[in-house]
N, C-alpha and C. Protein backbone atom coordinates (compact mmCIF):
# COMPACT_ATOMS: atom_id res chain seq x y z
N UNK A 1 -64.04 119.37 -89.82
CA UNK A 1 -62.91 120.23 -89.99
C UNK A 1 -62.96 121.41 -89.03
N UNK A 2 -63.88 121.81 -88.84
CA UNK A 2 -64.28 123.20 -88.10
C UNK A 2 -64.62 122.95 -86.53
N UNK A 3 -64.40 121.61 -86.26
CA UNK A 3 -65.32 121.18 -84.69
C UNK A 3 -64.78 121.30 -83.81
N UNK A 4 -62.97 121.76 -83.70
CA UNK A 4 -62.07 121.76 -82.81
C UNK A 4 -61.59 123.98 -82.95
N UNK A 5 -62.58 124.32 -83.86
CA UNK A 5 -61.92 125.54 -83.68
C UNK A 5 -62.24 126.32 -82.22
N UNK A 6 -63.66 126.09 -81.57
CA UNK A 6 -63.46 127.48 -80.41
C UNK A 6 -62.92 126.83 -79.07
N UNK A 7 -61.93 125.80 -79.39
CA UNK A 7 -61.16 125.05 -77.99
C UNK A 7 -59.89 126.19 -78.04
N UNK A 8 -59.61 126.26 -77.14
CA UNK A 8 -58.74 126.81 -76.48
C UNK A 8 -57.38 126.33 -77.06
N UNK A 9 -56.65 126.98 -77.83
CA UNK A 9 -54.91 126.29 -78.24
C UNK A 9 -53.80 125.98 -77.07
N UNK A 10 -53.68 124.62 -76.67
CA UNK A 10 -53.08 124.42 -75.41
C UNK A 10 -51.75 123.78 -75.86
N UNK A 11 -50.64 124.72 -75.00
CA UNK A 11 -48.97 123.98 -75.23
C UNK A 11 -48.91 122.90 -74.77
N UNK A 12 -48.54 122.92 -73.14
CA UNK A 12 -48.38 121.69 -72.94
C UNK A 12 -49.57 122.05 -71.45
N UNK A 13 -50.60 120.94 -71.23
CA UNK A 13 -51.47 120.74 -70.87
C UNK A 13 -51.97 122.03 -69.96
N UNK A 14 -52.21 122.72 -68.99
CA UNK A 14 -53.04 123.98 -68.52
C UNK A 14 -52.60 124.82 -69.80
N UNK A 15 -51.41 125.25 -69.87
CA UNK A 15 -50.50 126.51 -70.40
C UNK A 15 -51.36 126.80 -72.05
N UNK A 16 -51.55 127.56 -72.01
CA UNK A 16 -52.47 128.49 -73.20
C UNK A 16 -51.03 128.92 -74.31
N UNK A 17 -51.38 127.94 -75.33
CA UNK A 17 -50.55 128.23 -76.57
C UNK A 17 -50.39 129.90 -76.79
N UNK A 18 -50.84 130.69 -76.69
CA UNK A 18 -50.14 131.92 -76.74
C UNK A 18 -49.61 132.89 -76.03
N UNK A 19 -49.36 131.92 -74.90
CA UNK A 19 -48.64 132.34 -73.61
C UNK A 19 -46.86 132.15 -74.16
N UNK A 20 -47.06 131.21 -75.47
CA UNK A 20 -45.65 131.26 -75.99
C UNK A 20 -45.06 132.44 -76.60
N UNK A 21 -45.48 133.88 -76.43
CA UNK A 21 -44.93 134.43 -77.07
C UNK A 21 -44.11 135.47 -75.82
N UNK A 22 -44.39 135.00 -74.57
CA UNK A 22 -43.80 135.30 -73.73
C UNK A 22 -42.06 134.66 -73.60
N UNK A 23 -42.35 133.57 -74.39
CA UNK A 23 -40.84 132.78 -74.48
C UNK A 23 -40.30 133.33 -75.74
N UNK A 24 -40.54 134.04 -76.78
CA UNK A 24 -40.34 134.00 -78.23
C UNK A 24 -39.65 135.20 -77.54
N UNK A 25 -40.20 136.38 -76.45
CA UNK A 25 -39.65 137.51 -76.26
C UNK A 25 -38.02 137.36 -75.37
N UNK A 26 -37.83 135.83 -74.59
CA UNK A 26 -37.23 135.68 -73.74
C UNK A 26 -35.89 135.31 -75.01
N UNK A 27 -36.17 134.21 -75.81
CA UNK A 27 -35.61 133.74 -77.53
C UNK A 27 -34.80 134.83 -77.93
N UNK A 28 -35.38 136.37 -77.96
CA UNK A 28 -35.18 137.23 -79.19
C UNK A 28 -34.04 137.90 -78.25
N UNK A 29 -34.53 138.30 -76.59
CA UNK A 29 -33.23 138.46 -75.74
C UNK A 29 -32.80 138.18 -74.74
N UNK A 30 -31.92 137.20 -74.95
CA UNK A 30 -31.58 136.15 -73.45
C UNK A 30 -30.78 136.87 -72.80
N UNK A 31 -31.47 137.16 -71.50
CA UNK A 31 -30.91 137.49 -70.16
C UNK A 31 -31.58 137.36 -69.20
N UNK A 32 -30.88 137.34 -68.13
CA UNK A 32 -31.47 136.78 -66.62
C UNK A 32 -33.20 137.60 -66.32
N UNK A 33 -33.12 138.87 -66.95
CA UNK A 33 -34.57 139.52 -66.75
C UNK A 33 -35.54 139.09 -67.62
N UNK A 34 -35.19 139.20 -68.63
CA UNK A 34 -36.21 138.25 -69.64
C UNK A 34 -36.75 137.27 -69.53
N UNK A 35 -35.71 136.61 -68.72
CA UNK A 35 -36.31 135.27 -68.68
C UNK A 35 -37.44 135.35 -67.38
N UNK A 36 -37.04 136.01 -66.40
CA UNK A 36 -38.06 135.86 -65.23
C UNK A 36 -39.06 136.90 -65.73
N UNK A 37 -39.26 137.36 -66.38
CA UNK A 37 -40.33 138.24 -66.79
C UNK A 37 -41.08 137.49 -67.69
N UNK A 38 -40.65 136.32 -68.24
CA UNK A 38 -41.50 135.29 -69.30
C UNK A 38 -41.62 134.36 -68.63
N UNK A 39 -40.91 134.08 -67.21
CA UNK A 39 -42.13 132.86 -66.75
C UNK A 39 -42.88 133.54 -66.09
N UNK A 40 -42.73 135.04 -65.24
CA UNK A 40 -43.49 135.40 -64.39
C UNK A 40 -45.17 135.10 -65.13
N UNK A 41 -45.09 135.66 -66.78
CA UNK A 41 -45.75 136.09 -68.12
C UNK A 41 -46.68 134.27 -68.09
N UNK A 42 -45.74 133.56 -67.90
CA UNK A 42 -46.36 132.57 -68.40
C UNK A 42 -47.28 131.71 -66.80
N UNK A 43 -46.22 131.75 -65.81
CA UNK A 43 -47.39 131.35 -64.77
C UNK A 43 -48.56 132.23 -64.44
N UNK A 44 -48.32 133.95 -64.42
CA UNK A 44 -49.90 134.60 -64.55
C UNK A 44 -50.74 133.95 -65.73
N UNK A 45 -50.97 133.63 -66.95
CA UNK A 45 -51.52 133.72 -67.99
C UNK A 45 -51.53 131.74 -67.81
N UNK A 46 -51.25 131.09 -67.01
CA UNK A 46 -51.38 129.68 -67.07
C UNK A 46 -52.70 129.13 -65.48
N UNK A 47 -52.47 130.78 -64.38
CA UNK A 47 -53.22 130.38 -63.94
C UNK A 47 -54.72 130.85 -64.03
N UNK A 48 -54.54 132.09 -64.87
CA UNK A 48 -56.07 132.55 -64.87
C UNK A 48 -56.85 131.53 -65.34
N UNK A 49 -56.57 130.46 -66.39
CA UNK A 49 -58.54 129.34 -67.00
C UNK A 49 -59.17 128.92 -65.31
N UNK A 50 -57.67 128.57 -64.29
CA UNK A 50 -58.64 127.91 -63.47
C UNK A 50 -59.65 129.19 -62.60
N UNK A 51 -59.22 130.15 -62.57
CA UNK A 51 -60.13 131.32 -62.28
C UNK A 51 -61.39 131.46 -63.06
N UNK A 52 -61.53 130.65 -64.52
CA UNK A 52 -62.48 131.20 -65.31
C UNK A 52 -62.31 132.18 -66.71
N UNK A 53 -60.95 132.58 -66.40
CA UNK A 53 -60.78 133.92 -66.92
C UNK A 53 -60.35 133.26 -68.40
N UNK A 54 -60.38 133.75 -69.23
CA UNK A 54 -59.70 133.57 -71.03
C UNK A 54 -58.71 134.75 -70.55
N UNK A 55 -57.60 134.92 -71.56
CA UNK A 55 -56.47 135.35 -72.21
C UNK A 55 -57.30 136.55 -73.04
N UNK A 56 -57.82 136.34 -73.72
CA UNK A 56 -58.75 137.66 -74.47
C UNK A 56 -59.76 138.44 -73.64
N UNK A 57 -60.07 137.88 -72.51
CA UNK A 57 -60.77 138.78 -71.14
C UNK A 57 -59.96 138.95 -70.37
N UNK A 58 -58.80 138.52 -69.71
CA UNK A 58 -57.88 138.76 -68.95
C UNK A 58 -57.51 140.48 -70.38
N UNK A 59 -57.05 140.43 -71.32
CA UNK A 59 -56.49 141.64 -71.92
C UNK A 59 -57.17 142.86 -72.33
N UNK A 60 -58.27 141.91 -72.11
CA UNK A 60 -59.63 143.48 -72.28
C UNK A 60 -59.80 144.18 -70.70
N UNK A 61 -59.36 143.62 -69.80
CA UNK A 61 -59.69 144.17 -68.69
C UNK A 61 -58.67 144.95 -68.32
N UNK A 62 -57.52 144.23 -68.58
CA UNK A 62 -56.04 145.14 -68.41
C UNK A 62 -56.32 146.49 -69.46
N UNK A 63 -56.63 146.46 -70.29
CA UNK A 63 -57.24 147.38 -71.10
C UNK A 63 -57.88 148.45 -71.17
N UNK A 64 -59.13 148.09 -70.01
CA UNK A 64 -59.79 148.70 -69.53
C UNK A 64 -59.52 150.02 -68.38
N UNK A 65 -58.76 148.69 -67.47
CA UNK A 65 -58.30 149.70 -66.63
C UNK A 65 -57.06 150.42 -66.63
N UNK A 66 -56.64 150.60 -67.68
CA UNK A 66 -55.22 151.44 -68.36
C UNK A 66 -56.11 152.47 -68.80
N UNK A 67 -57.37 152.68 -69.88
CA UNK A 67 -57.60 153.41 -70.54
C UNK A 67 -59.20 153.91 -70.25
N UNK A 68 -59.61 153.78 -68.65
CA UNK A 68 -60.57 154.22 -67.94
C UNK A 68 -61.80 153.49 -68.24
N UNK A 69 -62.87 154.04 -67.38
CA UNK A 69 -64.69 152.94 -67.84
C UNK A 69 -65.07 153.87 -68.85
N UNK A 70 -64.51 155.09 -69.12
CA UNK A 70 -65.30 155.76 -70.42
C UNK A 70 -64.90 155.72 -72.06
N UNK A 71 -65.24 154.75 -72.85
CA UNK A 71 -64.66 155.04 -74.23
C UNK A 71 -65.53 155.40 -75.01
N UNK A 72 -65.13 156.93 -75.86
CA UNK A 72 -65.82 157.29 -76.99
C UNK A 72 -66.37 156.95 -77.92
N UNK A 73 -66.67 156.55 -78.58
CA UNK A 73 -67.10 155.79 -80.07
C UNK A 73 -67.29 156.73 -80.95
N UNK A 74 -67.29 157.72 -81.05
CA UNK A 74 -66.89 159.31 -81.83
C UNK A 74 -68.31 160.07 -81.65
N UNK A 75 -68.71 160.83 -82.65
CA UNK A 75 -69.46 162.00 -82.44
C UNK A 75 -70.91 161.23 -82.07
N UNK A 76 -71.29 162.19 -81.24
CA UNK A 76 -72.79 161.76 -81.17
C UNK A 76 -73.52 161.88 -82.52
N UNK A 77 -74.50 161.06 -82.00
CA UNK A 77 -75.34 161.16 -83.35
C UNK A 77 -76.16 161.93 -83.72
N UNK A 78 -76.54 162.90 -82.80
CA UNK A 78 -77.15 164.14 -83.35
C UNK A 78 -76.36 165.43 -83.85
N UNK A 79 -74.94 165.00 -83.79
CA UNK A 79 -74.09 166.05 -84.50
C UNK A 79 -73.99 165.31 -85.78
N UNK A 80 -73.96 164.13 -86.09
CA UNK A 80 -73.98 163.41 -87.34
C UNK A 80 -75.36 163.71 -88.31
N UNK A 81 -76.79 163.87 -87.42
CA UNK A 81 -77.72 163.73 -88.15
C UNK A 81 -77.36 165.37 -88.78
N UNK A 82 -77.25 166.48 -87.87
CA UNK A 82 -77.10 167.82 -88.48
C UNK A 82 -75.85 168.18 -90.06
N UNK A 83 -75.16 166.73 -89.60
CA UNK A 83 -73.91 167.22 -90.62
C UNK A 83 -74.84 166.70 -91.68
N UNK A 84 -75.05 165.47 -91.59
CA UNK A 84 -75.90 165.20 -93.00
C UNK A 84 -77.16 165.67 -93.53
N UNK A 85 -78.12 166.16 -92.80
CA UNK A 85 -78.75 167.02 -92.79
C UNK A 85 -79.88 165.98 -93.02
N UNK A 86 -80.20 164.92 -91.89
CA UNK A 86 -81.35 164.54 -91.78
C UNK A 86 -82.45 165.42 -91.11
């Protein structure tokens, strides 16, 4: 039951099943821009596997470099040990 879960969900053969929501956006408003903005959506995101790349690393990187190489994870931990008073 479980032996087909960490395959990749594929539409129709390269194209990455959740590249469909690039069409669902084109669905919700049909016009000439939408639509080229959902295949543009869908041939980037159909050619990154042969690069190597996943869809969930392709969006962590876009990610990345939107929101810089430095992320916080909140207070240091020696302001934590003082609050609690280790």
């Amino acid at each position: 039951m479980w032996c087909d879960t960490a395959k990749m969900p594929r539409l129709i053969g390269p194209v990455d099943a959740r590249v469909s929501v690039f069409f669902m956006v084109w669905a919700l408003h049909m016009s000439w821009d939408t639509l080229y903005i959902s295949l543009a959506g869908i041939v980037v995101f159909s050619i990154l596997p042969y690069f190597g790349i996943s869809l969930t690393n392709a969006f962590r990187w876009v990610t990345q470099k939107i929101s810089g190489k430095h992320l916080s994870a909140g207070d240091p931990s020696w302001k934590y040990k003082a609050r609690v008073g280790f």
